[in-house]
Protein backbone atom coordinates (compact mmCIF):
# COMPACT_ATOMS: atom_id res chain seq x y z
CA UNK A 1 -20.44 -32.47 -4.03
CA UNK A 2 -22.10 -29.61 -2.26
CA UNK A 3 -20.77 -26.27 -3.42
CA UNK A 4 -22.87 -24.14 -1.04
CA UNK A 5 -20.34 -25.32 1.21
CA UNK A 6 -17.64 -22.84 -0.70
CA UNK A 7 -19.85 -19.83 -0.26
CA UNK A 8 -20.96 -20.32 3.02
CA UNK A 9 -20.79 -16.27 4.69
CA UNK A 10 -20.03 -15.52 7.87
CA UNK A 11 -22.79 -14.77 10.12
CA UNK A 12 -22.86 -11.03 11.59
CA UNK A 13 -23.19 -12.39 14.59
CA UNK A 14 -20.23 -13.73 14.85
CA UNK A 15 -18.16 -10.89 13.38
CA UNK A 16 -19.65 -8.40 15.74
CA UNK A 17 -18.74 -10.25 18.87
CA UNK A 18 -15.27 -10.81 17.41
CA UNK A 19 -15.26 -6.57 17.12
CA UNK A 20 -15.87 -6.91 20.96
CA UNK A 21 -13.18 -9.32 22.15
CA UNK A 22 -10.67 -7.91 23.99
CA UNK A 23 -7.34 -10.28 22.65
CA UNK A 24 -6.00 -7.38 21.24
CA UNK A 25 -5.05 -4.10 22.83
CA UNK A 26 -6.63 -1.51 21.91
CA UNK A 27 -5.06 1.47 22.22
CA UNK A 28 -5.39 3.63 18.72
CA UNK A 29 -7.37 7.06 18.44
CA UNK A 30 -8.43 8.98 15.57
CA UNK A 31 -5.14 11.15 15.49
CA UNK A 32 -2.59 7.59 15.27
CA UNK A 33 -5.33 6.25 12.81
CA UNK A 34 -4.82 9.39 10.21
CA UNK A 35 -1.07 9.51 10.81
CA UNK A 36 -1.03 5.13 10.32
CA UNK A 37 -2.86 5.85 6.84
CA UNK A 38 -0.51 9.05 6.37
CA UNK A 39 2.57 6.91 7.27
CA UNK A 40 1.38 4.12 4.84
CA UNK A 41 0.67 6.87 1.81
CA UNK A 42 3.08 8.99 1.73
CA UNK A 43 5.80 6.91 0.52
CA UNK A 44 7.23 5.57 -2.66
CA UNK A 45 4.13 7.07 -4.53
CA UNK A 46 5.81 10.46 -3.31
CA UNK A 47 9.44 10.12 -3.53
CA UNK A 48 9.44 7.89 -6.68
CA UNK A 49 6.63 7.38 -8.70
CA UNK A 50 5.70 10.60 -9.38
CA UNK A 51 8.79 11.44 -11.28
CA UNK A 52 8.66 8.72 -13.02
CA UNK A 53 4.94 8.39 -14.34
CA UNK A 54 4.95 12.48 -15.26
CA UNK A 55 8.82 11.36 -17.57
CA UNK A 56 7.55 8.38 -18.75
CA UNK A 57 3.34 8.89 -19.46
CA UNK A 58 2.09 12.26 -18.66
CA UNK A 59 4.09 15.17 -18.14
CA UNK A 60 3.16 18.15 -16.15
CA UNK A 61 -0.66 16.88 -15.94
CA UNK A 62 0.56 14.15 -13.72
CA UNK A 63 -1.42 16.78 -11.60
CA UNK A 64 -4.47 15.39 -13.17
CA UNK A 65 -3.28 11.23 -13.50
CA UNK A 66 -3.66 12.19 -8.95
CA UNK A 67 -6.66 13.52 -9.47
CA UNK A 68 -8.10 10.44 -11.02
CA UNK A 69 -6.78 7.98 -8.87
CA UNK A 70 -7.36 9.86 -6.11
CA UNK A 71 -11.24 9.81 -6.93
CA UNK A 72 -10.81 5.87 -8.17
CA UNK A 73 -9.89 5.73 -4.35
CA UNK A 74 -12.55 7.87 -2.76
CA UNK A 75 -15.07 6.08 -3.95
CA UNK A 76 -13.75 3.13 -2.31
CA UNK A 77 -13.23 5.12 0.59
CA UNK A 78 -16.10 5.90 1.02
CA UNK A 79 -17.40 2.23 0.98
CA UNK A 80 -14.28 1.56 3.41
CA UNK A 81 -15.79 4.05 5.92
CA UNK A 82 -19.11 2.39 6.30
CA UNK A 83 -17.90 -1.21 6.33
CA UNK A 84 -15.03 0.01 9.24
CA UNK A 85 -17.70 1.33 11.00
CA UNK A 86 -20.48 -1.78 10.51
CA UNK A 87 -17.80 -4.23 10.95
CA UNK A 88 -14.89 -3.46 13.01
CA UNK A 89 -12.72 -6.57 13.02
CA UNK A 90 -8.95 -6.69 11.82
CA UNK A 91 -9.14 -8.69 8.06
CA UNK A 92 -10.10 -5.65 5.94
CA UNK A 93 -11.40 -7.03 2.21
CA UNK A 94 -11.28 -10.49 3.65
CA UNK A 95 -13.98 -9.91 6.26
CA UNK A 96 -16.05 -8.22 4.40
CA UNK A 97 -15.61 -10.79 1.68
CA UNK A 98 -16.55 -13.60 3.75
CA UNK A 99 -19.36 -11.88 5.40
CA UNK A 100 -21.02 -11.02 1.81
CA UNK A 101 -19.63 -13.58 -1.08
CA UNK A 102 -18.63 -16.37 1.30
CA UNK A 103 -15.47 -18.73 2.38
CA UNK A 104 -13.91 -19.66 -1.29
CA UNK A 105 -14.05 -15.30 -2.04
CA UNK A 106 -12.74 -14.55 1.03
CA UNK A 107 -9.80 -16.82 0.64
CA UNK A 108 -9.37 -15.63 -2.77
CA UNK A 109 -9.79 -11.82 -1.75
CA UNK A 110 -6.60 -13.00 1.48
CA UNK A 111 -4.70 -14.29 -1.04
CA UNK A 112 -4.65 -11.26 -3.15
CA UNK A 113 -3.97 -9.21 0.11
CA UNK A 114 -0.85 -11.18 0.38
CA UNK A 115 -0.01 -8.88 -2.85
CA UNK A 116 -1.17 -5.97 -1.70
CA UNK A 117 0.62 -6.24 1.91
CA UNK A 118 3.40 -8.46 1.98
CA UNK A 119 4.57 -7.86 -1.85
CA UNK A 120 3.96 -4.22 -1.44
CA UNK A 121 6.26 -4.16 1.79
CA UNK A 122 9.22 -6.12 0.32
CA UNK A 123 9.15 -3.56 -3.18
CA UNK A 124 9.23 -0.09 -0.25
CA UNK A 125 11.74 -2.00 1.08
CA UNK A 126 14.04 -1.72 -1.80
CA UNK A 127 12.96 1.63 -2.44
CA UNK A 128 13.68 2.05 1.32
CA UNK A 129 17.41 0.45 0.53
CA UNK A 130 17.99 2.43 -1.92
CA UNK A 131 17.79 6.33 -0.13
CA UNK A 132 19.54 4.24 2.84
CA UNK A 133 22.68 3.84 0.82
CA UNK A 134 22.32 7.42 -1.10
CA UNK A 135 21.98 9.13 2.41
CA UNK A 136 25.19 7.59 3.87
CA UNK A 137 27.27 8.05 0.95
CA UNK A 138 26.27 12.10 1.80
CA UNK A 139 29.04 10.93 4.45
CA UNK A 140 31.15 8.94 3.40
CA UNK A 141 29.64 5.77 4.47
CA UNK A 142 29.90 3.25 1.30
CA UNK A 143 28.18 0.18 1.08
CA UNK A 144 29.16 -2.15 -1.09
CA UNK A 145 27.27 -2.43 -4.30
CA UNK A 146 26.84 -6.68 -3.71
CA UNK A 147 25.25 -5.91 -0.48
CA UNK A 148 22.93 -3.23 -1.41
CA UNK A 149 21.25 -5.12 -4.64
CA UNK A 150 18.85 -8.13 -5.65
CA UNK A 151 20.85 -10.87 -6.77
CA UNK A 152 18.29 -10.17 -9.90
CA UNK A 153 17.22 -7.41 -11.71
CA UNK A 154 15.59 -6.19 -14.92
CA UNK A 155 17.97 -4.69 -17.36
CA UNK A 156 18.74 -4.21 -21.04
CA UNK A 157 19.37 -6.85 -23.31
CA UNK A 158 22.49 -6.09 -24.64
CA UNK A 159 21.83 -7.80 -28.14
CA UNK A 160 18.48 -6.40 -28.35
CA UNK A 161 18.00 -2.54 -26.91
CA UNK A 162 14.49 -2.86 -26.70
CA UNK A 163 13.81 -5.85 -24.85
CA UNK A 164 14.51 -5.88 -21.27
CA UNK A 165 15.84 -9.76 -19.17
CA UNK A 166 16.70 -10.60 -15.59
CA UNK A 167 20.22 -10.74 -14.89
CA UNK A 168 22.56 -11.37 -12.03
CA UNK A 169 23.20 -7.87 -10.34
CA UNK A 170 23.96 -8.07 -6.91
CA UNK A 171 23.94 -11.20 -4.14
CA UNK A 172 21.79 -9.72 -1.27
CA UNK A 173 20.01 -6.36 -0.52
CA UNK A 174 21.08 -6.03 3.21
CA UNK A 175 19.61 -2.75 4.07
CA UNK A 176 16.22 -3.86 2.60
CA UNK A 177 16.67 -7.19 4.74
CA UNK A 178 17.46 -5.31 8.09
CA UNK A 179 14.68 -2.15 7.12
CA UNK A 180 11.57 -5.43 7.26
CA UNK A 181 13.47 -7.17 10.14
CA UNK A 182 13.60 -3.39 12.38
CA UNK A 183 10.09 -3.11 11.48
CA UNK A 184 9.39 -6.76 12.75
CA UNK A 185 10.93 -6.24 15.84
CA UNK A 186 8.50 -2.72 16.57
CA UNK A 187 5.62 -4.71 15.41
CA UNK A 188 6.49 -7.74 18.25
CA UNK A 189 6.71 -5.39 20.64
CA UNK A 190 3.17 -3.96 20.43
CA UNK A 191 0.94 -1.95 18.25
CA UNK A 192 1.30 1.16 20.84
CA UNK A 193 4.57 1.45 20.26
CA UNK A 194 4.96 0.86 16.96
CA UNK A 195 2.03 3.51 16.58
CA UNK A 196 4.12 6.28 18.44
CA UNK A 197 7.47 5.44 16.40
CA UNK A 198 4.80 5.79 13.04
CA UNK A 199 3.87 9.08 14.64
CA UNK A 200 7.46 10.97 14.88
CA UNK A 201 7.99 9.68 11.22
CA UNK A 202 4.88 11.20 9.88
CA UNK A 203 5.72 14.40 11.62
CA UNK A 204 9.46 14.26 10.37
CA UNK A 205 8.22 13.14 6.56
CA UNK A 206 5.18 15.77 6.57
CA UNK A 207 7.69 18.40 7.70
CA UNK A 208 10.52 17.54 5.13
CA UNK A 209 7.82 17.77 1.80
CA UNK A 210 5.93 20.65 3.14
CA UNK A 211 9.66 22.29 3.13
CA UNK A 212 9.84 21.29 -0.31
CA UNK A 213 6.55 22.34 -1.46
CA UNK A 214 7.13 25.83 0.10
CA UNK A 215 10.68 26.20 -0.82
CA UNK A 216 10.26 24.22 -4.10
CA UNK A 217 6.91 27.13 -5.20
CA UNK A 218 9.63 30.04 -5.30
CA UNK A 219 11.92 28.57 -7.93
CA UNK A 220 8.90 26.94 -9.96
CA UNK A 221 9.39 28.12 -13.90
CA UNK A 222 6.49 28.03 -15.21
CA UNK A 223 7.32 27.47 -18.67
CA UNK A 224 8.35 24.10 -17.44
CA UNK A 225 4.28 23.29 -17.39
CA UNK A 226 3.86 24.04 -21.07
CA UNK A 227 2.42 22.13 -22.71
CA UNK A 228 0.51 21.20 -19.61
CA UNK A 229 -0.47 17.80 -21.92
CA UNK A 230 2.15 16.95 -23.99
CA UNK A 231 0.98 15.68 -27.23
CA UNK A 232 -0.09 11.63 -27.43
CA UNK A 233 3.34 9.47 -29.16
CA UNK A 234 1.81 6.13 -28.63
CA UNK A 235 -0.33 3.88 -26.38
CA UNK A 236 -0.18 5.22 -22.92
CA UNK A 237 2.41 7.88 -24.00
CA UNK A 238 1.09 11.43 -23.24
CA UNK A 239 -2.01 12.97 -24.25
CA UNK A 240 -5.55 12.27 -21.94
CA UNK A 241 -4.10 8.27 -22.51
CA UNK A 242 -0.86 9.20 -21.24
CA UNK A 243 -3.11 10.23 -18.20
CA UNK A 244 -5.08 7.56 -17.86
CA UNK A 245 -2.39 5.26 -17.72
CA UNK A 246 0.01 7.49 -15.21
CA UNK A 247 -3.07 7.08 -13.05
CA UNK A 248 -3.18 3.50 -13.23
CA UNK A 249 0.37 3.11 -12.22
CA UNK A 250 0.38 5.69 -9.60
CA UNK A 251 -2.40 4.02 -7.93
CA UNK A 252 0.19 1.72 -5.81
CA UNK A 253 0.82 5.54 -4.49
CA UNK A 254 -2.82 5.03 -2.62
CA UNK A 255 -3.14 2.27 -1.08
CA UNK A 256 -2.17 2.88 2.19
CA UNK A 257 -5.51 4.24 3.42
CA UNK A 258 -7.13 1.15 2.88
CA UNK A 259 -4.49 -0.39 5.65
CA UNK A 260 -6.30 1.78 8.66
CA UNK A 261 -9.18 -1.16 8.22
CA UNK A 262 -6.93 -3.32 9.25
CA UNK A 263 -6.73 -1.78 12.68
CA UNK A 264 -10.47 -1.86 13.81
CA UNK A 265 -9.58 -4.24 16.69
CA UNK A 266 -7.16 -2.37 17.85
CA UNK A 267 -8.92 1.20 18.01
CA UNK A 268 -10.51 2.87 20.88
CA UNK A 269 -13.68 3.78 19.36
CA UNK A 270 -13.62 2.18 15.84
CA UNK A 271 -17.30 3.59 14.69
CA UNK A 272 -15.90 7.04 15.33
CA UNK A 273 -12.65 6.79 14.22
CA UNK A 274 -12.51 4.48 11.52
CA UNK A 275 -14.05 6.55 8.54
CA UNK A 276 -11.78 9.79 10.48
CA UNK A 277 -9.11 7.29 9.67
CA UNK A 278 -9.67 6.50 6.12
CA UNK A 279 -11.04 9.35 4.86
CA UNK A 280 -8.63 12.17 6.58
CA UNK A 281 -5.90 10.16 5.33
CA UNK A 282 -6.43 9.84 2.01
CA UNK A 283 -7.64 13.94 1.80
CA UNK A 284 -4.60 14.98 3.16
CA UNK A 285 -2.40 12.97 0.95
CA UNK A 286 -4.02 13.40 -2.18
CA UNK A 287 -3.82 17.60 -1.42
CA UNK A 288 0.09 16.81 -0.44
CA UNK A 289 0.63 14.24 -3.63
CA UNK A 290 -1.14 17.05 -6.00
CA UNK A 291 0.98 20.23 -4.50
CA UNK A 292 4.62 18.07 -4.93
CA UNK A 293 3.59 16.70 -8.27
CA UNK A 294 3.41 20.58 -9.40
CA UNK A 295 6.29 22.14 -7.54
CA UNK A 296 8.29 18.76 -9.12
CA UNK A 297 7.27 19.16 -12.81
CA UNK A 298 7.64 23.19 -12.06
CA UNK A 299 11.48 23.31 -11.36
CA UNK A 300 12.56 20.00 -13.93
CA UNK A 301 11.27 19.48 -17.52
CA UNK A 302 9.31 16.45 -17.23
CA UNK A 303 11.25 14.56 -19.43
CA UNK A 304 14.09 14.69 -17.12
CA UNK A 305 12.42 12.73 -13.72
CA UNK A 306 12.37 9.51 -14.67
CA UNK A 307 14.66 8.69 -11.69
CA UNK A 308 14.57 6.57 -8.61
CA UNK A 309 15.36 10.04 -6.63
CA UNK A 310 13.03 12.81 -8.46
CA UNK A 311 12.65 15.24 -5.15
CA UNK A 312 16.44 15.08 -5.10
CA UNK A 313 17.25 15.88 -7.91
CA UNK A 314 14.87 18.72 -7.93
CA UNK A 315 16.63 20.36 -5.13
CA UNK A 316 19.58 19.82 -6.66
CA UNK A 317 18.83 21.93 -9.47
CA UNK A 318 17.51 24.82 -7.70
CA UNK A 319 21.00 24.81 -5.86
CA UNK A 320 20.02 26.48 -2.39
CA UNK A 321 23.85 27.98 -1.23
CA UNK A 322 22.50 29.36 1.59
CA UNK A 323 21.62 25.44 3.01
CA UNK A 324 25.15 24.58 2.65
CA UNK A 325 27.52 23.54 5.32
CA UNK A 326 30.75 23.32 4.00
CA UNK A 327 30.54 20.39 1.11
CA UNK A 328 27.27 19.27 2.64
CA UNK A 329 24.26 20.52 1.12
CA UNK A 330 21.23 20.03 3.82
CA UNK A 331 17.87 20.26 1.86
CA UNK A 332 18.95 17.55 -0.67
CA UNK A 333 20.04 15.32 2.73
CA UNK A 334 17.22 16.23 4.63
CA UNK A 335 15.23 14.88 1.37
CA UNK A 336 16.99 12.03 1.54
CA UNK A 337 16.44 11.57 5.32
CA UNK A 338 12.42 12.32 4.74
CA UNK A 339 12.86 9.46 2.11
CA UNK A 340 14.24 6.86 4.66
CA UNK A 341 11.96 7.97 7.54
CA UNK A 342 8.70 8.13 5.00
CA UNK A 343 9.37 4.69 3.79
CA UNK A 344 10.03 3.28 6.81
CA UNK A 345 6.64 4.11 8.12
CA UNK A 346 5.20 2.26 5.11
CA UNK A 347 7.46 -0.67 5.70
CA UNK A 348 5.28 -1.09 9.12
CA UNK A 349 2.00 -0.50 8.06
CA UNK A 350 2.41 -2.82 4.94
CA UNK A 351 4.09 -5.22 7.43
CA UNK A 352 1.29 -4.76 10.08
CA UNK A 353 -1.88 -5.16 8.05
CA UNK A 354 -0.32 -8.23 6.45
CA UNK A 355 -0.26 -9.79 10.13
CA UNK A 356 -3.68 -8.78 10.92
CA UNK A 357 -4.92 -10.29 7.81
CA UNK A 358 -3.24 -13.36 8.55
CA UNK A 359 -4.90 -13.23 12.04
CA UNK A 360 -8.37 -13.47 11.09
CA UNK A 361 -7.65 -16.19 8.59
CA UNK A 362 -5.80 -18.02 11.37
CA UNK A 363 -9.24 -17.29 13.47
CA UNK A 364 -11.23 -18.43 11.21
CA UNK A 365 -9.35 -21.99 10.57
CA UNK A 366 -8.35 -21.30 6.94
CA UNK A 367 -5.03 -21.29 7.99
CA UNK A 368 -2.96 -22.53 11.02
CA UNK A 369 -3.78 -21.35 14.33
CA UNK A 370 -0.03 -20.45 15.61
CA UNK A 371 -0.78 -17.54 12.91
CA UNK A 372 -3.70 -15.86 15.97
CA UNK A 373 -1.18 -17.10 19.21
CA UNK A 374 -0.66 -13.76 20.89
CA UNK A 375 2.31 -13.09 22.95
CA UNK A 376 1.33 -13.26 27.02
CA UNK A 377 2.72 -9.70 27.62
CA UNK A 378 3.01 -7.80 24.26
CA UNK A 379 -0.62 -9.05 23.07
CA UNK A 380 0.36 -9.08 19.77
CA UNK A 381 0.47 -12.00 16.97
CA UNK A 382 4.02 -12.36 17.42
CA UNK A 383 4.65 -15.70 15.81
CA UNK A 384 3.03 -14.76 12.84
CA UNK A 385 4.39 -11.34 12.62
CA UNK A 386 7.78 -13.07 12.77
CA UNK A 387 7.12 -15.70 9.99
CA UNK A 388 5.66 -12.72 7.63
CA UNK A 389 9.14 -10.32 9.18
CA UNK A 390 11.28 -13.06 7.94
CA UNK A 391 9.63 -13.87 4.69
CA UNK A 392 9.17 -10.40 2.88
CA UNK A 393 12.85 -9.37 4.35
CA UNK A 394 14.30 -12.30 2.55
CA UNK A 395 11.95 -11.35 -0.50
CA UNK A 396 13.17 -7.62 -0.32
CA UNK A 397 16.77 -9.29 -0.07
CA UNK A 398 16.43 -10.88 -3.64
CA UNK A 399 13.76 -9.62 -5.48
CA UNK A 400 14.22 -6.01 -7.28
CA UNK A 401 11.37 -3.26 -7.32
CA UNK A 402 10.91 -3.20 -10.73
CA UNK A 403 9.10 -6.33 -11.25
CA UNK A 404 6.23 -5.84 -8.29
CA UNK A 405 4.39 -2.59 -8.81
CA UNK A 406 1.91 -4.03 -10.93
CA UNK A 407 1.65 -6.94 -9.05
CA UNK A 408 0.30 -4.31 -5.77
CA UNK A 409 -1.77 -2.46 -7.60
CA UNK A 410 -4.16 -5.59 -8.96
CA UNK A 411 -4.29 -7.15 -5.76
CA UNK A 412 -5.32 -3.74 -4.41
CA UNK A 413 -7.69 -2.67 -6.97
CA UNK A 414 -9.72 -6.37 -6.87
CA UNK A 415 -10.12 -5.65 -2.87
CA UNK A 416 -11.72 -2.30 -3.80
CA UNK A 417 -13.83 -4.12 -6.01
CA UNK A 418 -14.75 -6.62 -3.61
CA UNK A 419 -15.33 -3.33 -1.09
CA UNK A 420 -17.87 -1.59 -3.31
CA UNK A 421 -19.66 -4.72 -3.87
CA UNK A 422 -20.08 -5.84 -0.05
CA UNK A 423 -21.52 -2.26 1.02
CA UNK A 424 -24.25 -2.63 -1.10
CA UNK A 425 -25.01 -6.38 -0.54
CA UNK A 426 -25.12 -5.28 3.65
CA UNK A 427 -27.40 -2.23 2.64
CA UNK A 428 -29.65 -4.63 0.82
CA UNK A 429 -29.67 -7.98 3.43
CA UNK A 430 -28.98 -6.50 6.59
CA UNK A 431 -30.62 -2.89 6.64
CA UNK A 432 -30.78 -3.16 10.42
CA UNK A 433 -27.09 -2.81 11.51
CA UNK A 434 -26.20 0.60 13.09
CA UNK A 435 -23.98 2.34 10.52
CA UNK A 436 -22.45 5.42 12.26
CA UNK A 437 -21.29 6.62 8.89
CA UNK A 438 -22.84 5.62 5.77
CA UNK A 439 -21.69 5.77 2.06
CA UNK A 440 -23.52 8.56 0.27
CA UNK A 441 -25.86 8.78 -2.52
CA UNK A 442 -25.84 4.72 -2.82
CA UNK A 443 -25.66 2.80 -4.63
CA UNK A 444 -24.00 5.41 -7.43
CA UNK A 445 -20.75 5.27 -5.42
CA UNK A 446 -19.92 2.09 -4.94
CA UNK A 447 -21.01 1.36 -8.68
CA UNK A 448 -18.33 4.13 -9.93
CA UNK A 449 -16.15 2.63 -8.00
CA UNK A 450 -16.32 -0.42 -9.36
CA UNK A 451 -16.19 0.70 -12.70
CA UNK A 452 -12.67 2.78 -11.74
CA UNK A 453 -11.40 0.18 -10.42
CA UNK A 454 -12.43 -2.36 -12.64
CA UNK A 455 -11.19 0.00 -15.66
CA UNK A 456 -7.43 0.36 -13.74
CA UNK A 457 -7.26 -3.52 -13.82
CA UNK A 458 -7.93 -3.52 -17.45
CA UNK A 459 -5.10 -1.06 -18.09
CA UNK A 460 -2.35 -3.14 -16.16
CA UNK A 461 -3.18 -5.89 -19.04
CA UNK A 462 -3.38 -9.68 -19.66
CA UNK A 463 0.38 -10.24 -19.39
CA UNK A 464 0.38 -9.69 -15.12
CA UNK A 465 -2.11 -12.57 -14.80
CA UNK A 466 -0.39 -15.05 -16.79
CA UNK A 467 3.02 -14.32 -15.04
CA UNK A 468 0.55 -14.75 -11.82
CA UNK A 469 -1.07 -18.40 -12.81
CA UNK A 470 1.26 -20.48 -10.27
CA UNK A 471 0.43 -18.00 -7.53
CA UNK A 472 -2.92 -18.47 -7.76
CA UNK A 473 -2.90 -22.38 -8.28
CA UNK A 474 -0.70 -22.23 -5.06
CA UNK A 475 -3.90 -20.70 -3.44
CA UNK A 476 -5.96 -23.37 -4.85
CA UNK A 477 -4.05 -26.06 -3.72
CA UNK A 478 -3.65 -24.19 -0.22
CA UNK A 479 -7.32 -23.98 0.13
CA UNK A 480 -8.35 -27.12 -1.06
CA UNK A 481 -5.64 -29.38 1.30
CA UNK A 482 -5.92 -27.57 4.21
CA UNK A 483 -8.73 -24.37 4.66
CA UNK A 484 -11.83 -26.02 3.17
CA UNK A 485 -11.30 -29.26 5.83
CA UNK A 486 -10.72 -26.62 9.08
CA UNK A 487 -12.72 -23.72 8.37
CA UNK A 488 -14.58 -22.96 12.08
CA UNK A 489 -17.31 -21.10 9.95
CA UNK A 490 -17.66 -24.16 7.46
CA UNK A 491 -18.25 -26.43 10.72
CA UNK A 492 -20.51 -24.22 12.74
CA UNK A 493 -22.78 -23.94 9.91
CA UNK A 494 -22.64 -27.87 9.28
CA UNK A 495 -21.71 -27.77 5.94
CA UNK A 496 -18.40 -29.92 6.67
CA UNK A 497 -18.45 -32.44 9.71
């Protein structure tokens, strides 16, 4: 058997001419690649997690659990920039996988991303459901419970408090179902104009937590932030490990700056705007995620956010008469509204850079070609932007949020890793390609980011990649039957015939 044949790269050649080709439209500047990394950020990480990680792990120095992560991500960022810039091609981890550690990595790093994206897009997606149904209850609009769950979720065992079991709570989540199928239907149409919808939502989200930062700072008490680290009770619980581990699990918070890579093809000037993309993106949020996570923890004890709806509840204890119209109160709707709108902008970018992932792969032969068909007028992958649509709506449908963060965050922090590694293996056997922005003081940032990242995957534990083993045989066994007998790259380089 010849096993060079599993790590045979792809050449740079080939990669740069495919950052060339015109198949897909491009029609993204700087400005829609901040606000497509904005839209994808500023999300659940914002109107959920942050509550919850502060109640549950680290109190008011959830301040500092953003901090970390947020320079976890940098780092990768940074190695992002370059590698968007070298290497403009939709495919993200997966191109710069195969172009570095060869075919059998680069499948493994795709099938990962099918975590990251499609996983991550069905979980916002219940999130999404979930402010849906609060907001039109504001008036008077009730959907019924059995429509608006999982048919499963994770609750209490009833004969044993401390142990928690799947159990029959709903039949179908129908607003999560119809949130991924709108999205679908935007992302058919064309990138354009799924870029200008993601703009008004950014603009609409940015607006309503700036509102709550500002209006949130003058009812802050700051005994609320004492102490700022409440004392360690147990592994992960409070204290600098109570940190560490709030910044593991907000890390899912992050990950939608890596998504701009996924655009390269589709940008006007991708070795300008790229690392504008990535990096602005990820500055801005990490500034916004900081400023809420203080105003939050300022104006509720700590202990009392761990709740789906933390900003909510917030401005519902600070009780704002003057923004009341008769029995509606408008900042705690308006929340709600930012909710919806902020989470549906990271239903399409999740939903998006799953597609264009799915593209190269169908480019390169590891998987079927109707996955790279564009559509004559739209010039978008439409048939595989369906097939993905279809599947994570019908996995938002059944499957409940509570089981998947974990599951997002390891397939994300493995791509970083991958990310760090590749930016250093181009420096070192391919010095010549034109880098119009370059990772600084290498290799010490790519290392630390490795080590961050590599540290984060040790925290989520043992216990995500047993419950994983049949995913990843399935992307053996998908490899092995089909990619590894029609890979184009395999074939040119006449390691298969």
């Amino acid at each position: 058997m010849n096993l060079s044949r599993y790590f045979v790269r792809k050449p740079m050649a080939t990669i740069i001419a495919e950052s060339s080709n015109q198949d897909l439209k491009r029609s993204l500047n700087a400005l829609n690649l901040v606000s497509l990394g904005i839209g994808c950020i500023i999300g659940a990480g914002i109107f959920v997690l942050t509550g919850q990680a502060a109640a549950q792990y680290a109190g008011p120095a959830i301040i500092l659990s953003f901090i970390l992560s947020g320079l976890a991500c940098t780092f990768a960022a940074l190695c992002y920039a370059e590698l968007a810039s070298v290497l403009p091609v939709s495919g993200s981890a997966y191109t710069y996988a195969y172009a570095t550690l060869g075919e059998s990595v680069a499948w493994a790093m795709g099938w990962l991303l099918i975590l990251e994206y499609g996983l991550a897009s069905a979980t916002v997606a219940v999130g999404w459901s979930g402010y849906v149904v609060s907001f039109l209850k504001d008036f008077g609009l009730i959907i019924p419970h059995e429509l608006a769950q999982p048919y499963f979720d994770l609750v209490t065992d009833p004969a044993n408090p401390g142990k928690m079991i799947l159990a029959a709570t709903g039949h179908f989540n129908l607003p999560a179902f119809l949130g991924i199928m709108g999205v679908t239907t935007l992302l058919v149409i064309g990138i354009s104009e799924s870029a200008k919808v993601n703009n008004f939502i950014v603009m609409v989200k940015l607006t309503v937590v700036a509102l709550f930062i500002i209006i949130g700072a003058f009812y802050v008490n700051p005994s609320n932030w004492h102490p700022f680290i409440p004392d360690n009770i147990g592994p992960g619980r409070y204290g600098f490990d109570g940190i560490l581990k709030a910044a593991g699990v907000i890390f899912f918070a992050y990950i939608g700056f890596e998504a701009v890579s996924t655009a390269a093809q589709e940008s006007q000037n991708p070795q300008r705007d790229m690392p504008i993309g990535i990096l602005g993106s990820l500055a801005i949020c990490t500034i916004l995620y900081m400023l809420v996570a203080g105003v939050l923890t300022g104006i509720v004890p700590y202990k009392e956010l761990n709740v789906a709806d933390p900003m909510a509840v917030a401005i519902d204890r600070i009780n704002i008469a003057w923004l009341t119209i008769g029995s509606w109160r408008l900042l705690p709707m308006l929340i709600k509204l930012g909710a919806v709108m902020g989470l549906s902008s990271v239903m399409l970018v999740l939903v998006y850079g799953q597609t264009r992932i799915f593209y190269m792969m169908g480019k390169d032969g590891l998987i079927p070609a109707i996955f790279c068909k564009l559509h004559t007028k739209f010039k978008t992958p439409y048939i595989n932007t369906i097939i993905v649509g279809v599947v994570v709506a019908i996995a938002a449908g059944f499957t409940p949020i509570s089981v998947l963060g974990n599951l997002v965050s390891m397939g994300t922090l493995f791509a970083f890793c991958i990310v760090c590694f590749s930016v250093m293996f181009l420096r070192w056997t391919h010095p010549e390609l034109k880098r119009t922005f370059k990772t600084p003081f290498m290799p010490v940032v790519p290392i630390l980011g490795i080590l961050a990242c590599g540290y984060l995957i040790f925290g989520i534990g043992k216990d995500i990649f047993i419950a994983l083993r049949y995913y990843f045989l399935a992307g053996v066994l998908v490899y092995f039957l089909y990619g590894q007998f029609n890979s184009k790259i395999a074939k040119a380089a006449k390691v298969i015939e």
